[in-house]
C-alpha atoms as a PDB file:
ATOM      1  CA  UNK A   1     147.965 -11.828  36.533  1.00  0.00           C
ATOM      2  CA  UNK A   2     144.741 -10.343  37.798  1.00  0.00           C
ATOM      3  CA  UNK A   3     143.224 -11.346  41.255  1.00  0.00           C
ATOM      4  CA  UNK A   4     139.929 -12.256  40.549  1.00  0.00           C
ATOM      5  CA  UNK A   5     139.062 -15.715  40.378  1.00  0.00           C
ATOM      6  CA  UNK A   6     135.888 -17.793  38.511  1.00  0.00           C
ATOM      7  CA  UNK A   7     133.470 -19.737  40.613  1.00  0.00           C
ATOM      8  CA  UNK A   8     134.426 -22.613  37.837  1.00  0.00           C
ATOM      9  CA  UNK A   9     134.952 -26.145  40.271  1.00  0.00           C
ATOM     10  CA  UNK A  10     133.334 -24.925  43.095  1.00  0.00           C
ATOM     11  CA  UNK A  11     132.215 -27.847  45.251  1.00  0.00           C
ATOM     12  CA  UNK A  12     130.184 -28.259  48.404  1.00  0.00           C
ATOM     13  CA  UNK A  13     131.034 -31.489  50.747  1.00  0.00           C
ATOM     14  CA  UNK A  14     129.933 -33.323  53.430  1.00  0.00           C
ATOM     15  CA  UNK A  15     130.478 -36.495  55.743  1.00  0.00           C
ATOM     16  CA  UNK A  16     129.840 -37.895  59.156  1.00  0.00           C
ATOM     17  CA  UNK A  17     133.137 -36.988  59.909  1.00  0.00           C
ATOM     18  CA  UNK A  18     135.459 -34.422  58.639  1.00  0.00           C
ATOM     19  CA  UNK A  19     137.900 -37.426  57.042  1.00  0.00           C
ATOM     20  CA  UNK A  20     134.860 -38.974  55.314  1.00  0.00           C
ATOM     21  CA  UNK A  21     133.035 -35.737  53.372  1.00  0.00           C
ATOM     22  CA  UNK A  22     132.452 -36.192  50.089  1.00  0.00           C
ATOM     23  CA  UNK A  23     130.467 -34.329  47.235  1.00  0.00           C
ATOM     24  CA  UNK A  24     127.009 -35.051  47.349  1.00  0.00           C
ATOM     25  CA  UNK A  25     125.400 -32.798  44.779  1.00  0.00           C
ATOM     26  CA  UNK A  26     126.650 -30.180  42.524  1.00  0.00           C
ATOM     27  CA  UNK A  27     125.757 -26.601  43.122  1.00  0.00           C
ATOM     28  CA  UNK A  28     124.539 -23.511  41.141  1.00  0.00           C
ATOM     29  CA  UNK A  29     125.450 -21.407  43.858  1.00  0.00           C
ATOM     30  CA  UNK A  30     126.521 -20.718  47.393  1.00  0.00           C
ATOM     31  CA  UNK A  31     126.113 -18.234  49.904  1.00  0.00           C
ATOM     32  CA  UNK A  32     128.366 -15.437  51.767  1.00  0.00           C
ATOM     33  CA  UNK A  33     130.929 -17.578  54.192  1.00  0.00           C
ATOM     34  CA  UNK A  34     130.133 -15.867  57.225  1.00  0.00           C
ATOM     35  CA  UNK A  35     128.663 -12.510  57.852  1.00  0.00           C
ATOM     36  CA  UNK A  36     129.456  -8.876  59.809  1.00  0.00           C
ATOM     37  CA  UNK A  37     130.187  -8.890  63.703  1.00  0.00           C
ATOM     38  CA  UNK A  38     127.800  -7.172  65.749  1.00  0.00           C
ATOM     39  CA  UNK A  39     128.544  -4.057  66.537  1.00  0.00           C
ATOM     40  CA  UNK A  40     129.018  -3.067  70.555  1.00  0.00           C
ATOM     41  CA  UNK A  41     128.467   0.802  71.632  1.00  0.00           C
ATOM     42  CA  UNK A  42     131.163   1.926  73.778  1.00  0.00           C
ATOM     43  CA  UNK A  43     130.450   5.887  72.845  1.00  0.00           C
ATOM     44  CA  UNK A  44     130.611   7.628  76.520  1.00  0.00           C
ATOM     45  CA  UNK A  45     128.874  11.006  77.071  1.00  0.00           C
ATOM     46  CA  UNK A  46     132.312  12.943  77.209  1.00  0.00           C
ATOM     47  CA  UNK A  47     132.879  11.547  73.415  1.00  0.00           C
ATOM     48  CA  UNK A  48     131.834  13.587  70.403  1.00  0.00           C
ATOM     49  CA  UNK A  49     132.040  10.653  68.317  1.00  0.00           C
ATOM     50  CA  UNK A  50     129.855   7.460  68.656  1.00  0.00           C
ATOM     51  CA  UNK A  51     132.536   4.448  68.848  1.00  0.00           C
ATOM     52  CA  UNK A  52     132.292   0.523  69.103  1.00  0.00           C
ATOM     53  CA  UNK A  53     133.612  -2.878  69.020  1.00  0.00           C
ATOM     54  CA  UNK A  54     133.375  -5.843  67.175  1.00  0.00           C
ATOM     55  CA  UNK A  55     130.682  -8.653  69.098  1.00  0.00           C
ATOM     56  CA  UNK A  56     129.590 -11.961  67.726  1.00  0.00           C
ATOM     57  CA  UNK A  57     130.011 -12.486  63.794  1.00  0.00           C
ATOM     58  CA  UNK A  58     126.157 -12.743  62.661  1.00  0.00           C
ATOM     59  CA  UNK A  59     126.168 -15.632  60.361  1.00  0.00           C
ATOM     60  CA  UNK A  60     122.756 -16.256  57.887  1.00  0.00           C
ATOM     61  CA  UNK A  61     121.501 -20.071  57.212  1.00  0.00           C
ATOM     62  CA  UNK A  62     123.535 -20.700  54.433  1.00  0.00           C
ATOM     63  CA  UNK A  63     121.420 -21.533  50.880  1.00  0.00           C
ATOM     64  CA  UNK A  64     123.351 -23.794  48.055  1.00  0.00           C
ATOM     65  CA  UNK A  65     121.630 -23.473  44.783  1.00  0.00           C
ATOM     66  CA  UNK A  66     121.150 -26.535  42.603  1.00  0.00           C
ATOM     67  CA  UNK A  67     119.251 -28.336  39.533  1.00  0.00           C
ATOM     68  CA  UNK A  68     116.557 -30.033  40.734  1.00  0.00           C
ATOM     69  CA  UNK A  69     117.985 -34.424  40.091  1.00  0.00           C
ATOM     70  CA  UNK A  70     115.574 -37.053  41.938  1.00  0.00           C
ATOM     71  CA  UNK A  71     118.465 -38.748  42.839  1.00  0.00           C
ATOM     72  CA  UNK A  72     120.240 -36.023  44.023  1.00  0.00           C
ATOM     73  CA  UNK A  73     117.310 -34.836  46.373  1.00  0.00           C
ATOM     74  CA  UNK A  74     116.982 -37.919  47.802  1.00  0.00           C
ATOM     75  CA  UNK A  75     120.514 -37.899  48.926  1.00  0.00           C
ATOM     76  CA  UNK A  76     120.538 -34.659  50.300  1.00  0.00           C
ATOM     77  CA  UNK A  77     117.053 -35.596  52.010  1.00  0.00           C
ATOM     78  CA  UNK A  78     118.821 -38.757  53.406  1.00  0.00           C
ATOM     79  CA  UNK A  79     121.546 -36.973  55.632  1.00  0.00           C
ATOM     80  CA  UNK A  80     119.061 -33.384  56.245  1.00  0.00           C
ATOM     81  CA  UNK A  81     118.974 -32.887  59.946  1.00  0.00           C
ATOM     82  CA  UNK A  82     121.825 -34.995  61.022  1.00  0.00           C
ATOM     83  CA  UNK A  83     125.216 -33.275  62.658  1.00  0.00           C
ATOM     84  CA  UNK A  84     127.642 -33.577  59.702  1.00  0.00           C
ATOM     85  CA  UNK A  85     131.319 -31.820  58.723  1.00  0.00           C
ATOM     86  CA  UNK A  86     131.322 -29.659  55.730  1.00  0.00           C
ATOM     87  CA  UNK A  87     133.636 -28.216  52.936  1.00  0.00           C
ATOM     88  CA  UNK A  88     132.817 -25.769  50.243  1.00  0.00           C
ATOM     89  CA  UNK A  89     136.019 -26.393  47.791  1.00  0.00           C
ATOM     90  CA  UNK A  90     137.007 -23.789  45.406  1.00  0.00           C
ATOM     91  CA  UNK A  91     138.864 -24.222  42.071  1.00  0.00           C
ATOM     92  CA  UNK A  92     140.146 -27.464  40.697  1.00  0.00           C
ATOM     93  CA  UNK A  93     140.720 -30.010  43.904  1.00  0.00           C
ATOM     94  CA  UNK A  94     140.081 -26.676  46.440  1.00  0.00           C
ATOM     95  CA  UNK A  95     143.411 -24.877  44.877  1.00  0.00           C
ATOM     96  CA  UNK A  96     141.607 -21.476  45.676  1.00  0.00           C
ATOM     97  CA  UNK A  97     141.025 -22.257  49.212  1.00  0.00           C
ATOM     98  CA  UNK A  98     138.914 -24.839  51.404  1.00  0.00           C
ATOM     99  CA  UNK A  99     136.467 -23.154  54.024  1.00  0.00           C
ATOM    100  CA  UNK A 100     135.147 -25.954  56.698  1.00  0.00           C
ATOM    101  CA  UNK A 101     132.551 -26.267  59.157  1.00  0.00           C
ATOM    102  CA  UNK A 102     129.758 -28.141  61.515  1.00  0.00           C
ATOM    103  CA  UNK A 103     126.311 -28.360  61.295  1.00  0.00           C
ATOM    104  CA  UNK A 104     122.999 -29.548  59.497  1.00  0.00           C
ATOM    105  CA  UNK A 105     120.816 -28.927  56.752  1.00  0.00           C
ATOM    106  CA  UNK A 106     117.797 -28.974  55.065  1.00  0.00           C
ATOM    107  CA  UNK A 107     116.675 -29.416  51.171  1.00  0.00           C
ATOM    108  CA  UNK A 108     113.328 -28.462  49.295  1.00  0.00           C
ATOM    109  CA  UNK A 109     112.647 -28.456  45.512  1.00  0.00           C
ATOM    110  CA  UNK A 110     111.875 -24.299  44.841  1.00  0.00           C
ATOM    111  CA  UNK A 111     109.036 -23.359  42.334  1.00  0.00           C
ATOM    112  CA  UNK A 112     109.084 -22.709  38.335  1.00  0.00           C
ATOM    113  CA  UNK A 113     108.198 -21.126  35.986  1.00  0.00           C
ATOM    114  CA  UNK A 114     107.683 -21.680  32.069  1.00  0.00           C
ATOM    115  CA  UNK A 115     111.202 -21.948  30.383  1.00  0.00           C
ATOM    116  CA  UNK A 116     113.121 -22.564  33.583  1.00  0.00           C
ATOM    117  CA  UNK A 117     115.162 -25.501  34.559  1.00  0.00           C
ATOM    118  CA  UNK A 118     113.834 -27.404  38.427  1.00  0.00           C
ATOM    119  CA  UNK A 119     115.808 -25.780  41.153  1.00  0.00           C
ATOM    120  CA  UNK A 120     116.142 -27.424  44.566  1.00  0.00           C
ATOM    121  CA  UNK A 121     117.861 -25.659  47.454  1.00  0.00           C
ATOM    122  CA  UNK A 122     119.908 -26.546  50.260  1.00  0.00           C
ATOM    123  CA  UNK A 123     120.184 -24.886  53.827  1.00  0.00           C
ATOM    124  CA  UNK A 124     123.011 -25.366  56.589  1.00  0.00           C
ATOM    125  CA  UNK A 125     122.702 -23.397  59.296  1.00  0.00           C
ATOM    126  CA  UNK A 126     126.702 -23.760  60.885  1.00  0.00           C
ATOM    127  CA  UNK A 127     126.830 -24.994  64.822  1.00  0.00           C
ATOM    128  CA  UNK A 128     130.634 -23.836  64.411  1.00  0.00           C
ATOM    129  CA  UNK A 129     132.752 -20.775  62.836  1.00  0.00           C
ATOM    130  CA  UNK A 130     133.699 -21.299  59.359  1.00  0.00           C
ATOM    131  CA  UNK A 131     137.257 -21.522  58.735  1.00  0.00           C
ATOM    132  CA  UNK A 132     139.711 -21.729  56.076  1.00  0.00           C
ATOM    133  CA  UNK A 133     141.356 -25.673  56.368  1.00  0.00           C
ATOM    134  CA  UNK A 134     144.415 -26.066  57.400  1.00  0.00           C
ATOM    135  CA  UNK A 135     146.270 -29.164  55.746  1.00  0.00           C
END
Protein backbone atom coordinates (compact mmCIF):
# COMPACT_ATOMS: atom_id res chain seq x y z
CA UNK A 1 0.00 0.00 0.00
CA UNK A 2 1.18 3.51 -0.68
CA UNK A 3 2.43 5.86 2.18
CA UNK A 4 0.57 8.79 1.80
CA UNK A 5 -2.20 9.41 3.97
CA UNK A 6 -5.63 11.86 3.62
CA UNK A 7 -6.16 14.65 6.05
CA UNK A 8 -9.84 12.84 6.29
CA UNK A 9 -10.61 12.82 10.54
CA UNK A 10 -8.23 15.20 11.39
CA UNK A 11 -9.12 16.72 14.76
CA UNK A 12 -7.77 19.51 16.91
CA UNK A 13 -8.32 19.17 20.94
CA UNK A 14 -8.08 20.87 23.92
CA UNK A 15 -8.68 20.81 27.83
CA UNK A 16 -7.54 22.28 31.09
CA UNK A 17 -5.66 19.36 31.50
CA UNK A 18 -4.16 16.91 29.19
CA UNK A 19 -6.81 13.99 30.58
CA UNK A 20 -9.75 16.36 29.98
CA UNK A 21 -9.14 17.75 26.07
CA UNK A 22 -11.78 17.40 24.01
CA UNK A 23 -12.80 18.62 20.40
CA UNK A 24 -14.02 21.94 20.43
CA UNK A 25 -14.48 22.90 16.81
CA UNK A 26 -13.84 21.22 13.61
CA UNK A 27 -11.10 22.41 11.37
CA UNK A 28 -10.49 23.20 7.63
CA UNK A 29 -6.98 23.16 8.19
CA UNK A 30 -3.89 23.12 10.34
CA UNK A 31 -0.55 24.32 10.28
CA UNK A 32 3.19 22.79 9.98
CA UNK A 33 3.85 20.88 13.57
CA UNK A 34 6.91 22.55 14.35
CA UNK A 35 9.39 24.30 12.20
CA UNK A 36 13.46 24.24 11.14
CA UNK A 37 16.20 24.60 13.98
CA UNK A 38 18.26 27.53 13.81
CA UNK A 39 21.16 27.18 12.30
CA UNK A 40 24.65 27.86 14.47
CA UNK A 41 28.00 28.87 12.42
CA UNK A 42 30.83 26.92 13.56
CA UNK A 43 32.87 27.54 10.02
CA UNK A 44 36.59 28.47 11.38
CA UNK A 45 38.97 30.45 9.11
CA UNK A 46 41.21 27.28 8.40
CA UNK A 47 37.82 25.64 6.84
CA UNK A 48 37.03 25.92 3.15
CA UNK A 49 33.60 25.02 3.79
CA UNK A 50 31.07 27.05 5.91
CA UNK A 51 29.65 24.38 8.58
CA UNK A 52 26.97 24.49 11.47
CA UNK A 53 24.79 23.04 14.01
CA UNK A 54 21.40 22.62 14.77
CA UNK A 55 20.08 25.59 17.64
CA UNK A 56 16.56 26.11 18.83
CA UNK A 57 13.67 24.61 16.53
CA UNK A 58 11.87 28.00 15.31
CA UNK A 59 8.28 27.23 15.73
CA UNK A 60 5.43 29.80 13.90
CA UNK A 61 1.98 30.64 15.91
CA UNK A 62 0.14 27.90 14.74
CA UNK A 63 -3.29 28.93 12.52
CA UNK A 64 -6.35 26.20 12.45
CA UNK A 65 -8.69 26.98 9.67
CA UNK A 66 -12.43 26.71 10.22
CA UNK A 67 -16.18 27.61 9.05
CA UNK A 68 -17.19 30.44 10.64
CA UNK A 69 -20.42 28.68 13.50
CA UNK A 70 -21.60 31.37 16.24
CA UNK A 71 -21.56 28.76 18.52
CA UNK A 72 -18.44 27.50 17.71
CA UNK A 73 -16.68 31.02 18.05
CA UNK A 74 -18.00 31.57 21.15
CA UNK A 75 -16.45 28.48 22.48
CA UNK A 76 -13.22 28.98 21.17
CA UNK A 77 -13.53 32.75 22.46
CA UNK A 78 -14.45 31.28 25.93
CA UNK A 79 -11.09 29.35 26.66
CA UNK A 80 -8.68 32.08 24.17
CA UNK A 81 -5.89 33.19 26.38
CA UNK A 82 -6.03 30.64 29.06
CA UNK A 83 -2.96 27.90 29.54
CA UNK A 84 -4.60 24.76 28.09
CA UNK A 85 -3.18 21.04 26.76
CA UNK A 86 -3.63 20.33 23.17
CA UNK A 87 -3.95 17.42 20.59
CA UNK A 88 -4.18 17.60 16.87
CA UNK A 89 -5.54 13.82 16.12
CA UNK A 90 -5.06 12.36 12.79
CA UNK A 91 -7.17 9.65 11.08
CA UNK A 92 -10.11 7.88 12.60
CA UNK A 93 -9.65 8.08 16.70
CA UNK A 94 -5.73 9.54 16.03
CA UNK A 95 -4.75 6.00 14.21
CA UNK A 96 -2.20 8.12 12.10
CA UNK A 97 -0.53 9.60 15.01
CA UNK A 98 -1.38 12.10 18.00
CA UNK A 99 1.01 15.24 18.25
CA UNK A 100 0.51 17.10 21.86
CA UNK A 101 1.34 20.24 23.37
CA UNK A 102 0.95 23.48 25.88
CA UNK A 103 -0.12 26.72 25.32
CA UNK A 104 -2.91 29.36 24.38
CA UNK A 105 -4.78 30.74 21.68
CA UNK A 106 -6.61 33.19 20.06
CA UNK A 107 -9.77 33.19 17.48
CA UNK A 108 -11.09 35.95 14.97
CA UNK A 109 -13.76 35.57 12.23
CA UNK A 110 -11.42 36.34 8.73
CA UNK A 111 -13.06 38.43 5.87
CA UNK A 112 -15.25 37.34 2.64
CA UNK A 113 -15.88 37.63 -0.24
CA UNK A 114 -19.00 37.03 -2.66
CA UNK A 115 -19.52 33.18 -3.08
CA UNK A 116 -17.40 32.17 -0.12
CA UNK A 117 -18.39 30.33 2.95
CA UNK A 118 -17.46 32.57 6.76
CA UNK A 119 -14.05 31.49 7.83
CA UNK A 120 -12.87 32.01 11.41
CA UNK A 121 -9.31 31.23 12.46
CA UNK A 122 -7.61 29.97 15.36
CA UNK A 123 -3.99 30.76 16.72
CA UNK A 124 -1.86 28.76 19.43
CA UNK A 125 1.27 29.89 19.88
CA UNK A 126 2.97 26.46 21.88
CA UNK A 127 4.74 27.34 25.50
CA UNK A 128 6.14 23.63 25.01
CA UNK A 129 7.74 21.32 22.11
CA UNK A 130 5.27 19.44 20.22
CA UNK A 131 5.49 15.84 20.51
CA UNK A 132 4.12 12.75 19.20
CA UNK A 133 1.88 11.05 22.43
CA UNK A 134 2.97 8.37 23.91
CA UNK A 135 0.08 5.99 25.23
Amino acid sequence: MAGGRSTINTVLKWGATASAVTKVIPITSYPALGGTPEKIPTTDLEDTMETSVPGVQAVDNMEFGSNYQKDHYEAALADAGKHLFYELWMGDAGVDGIFCWEGEHSVRPDGGNVNEARKMTTTVFPSTEIKPKTT
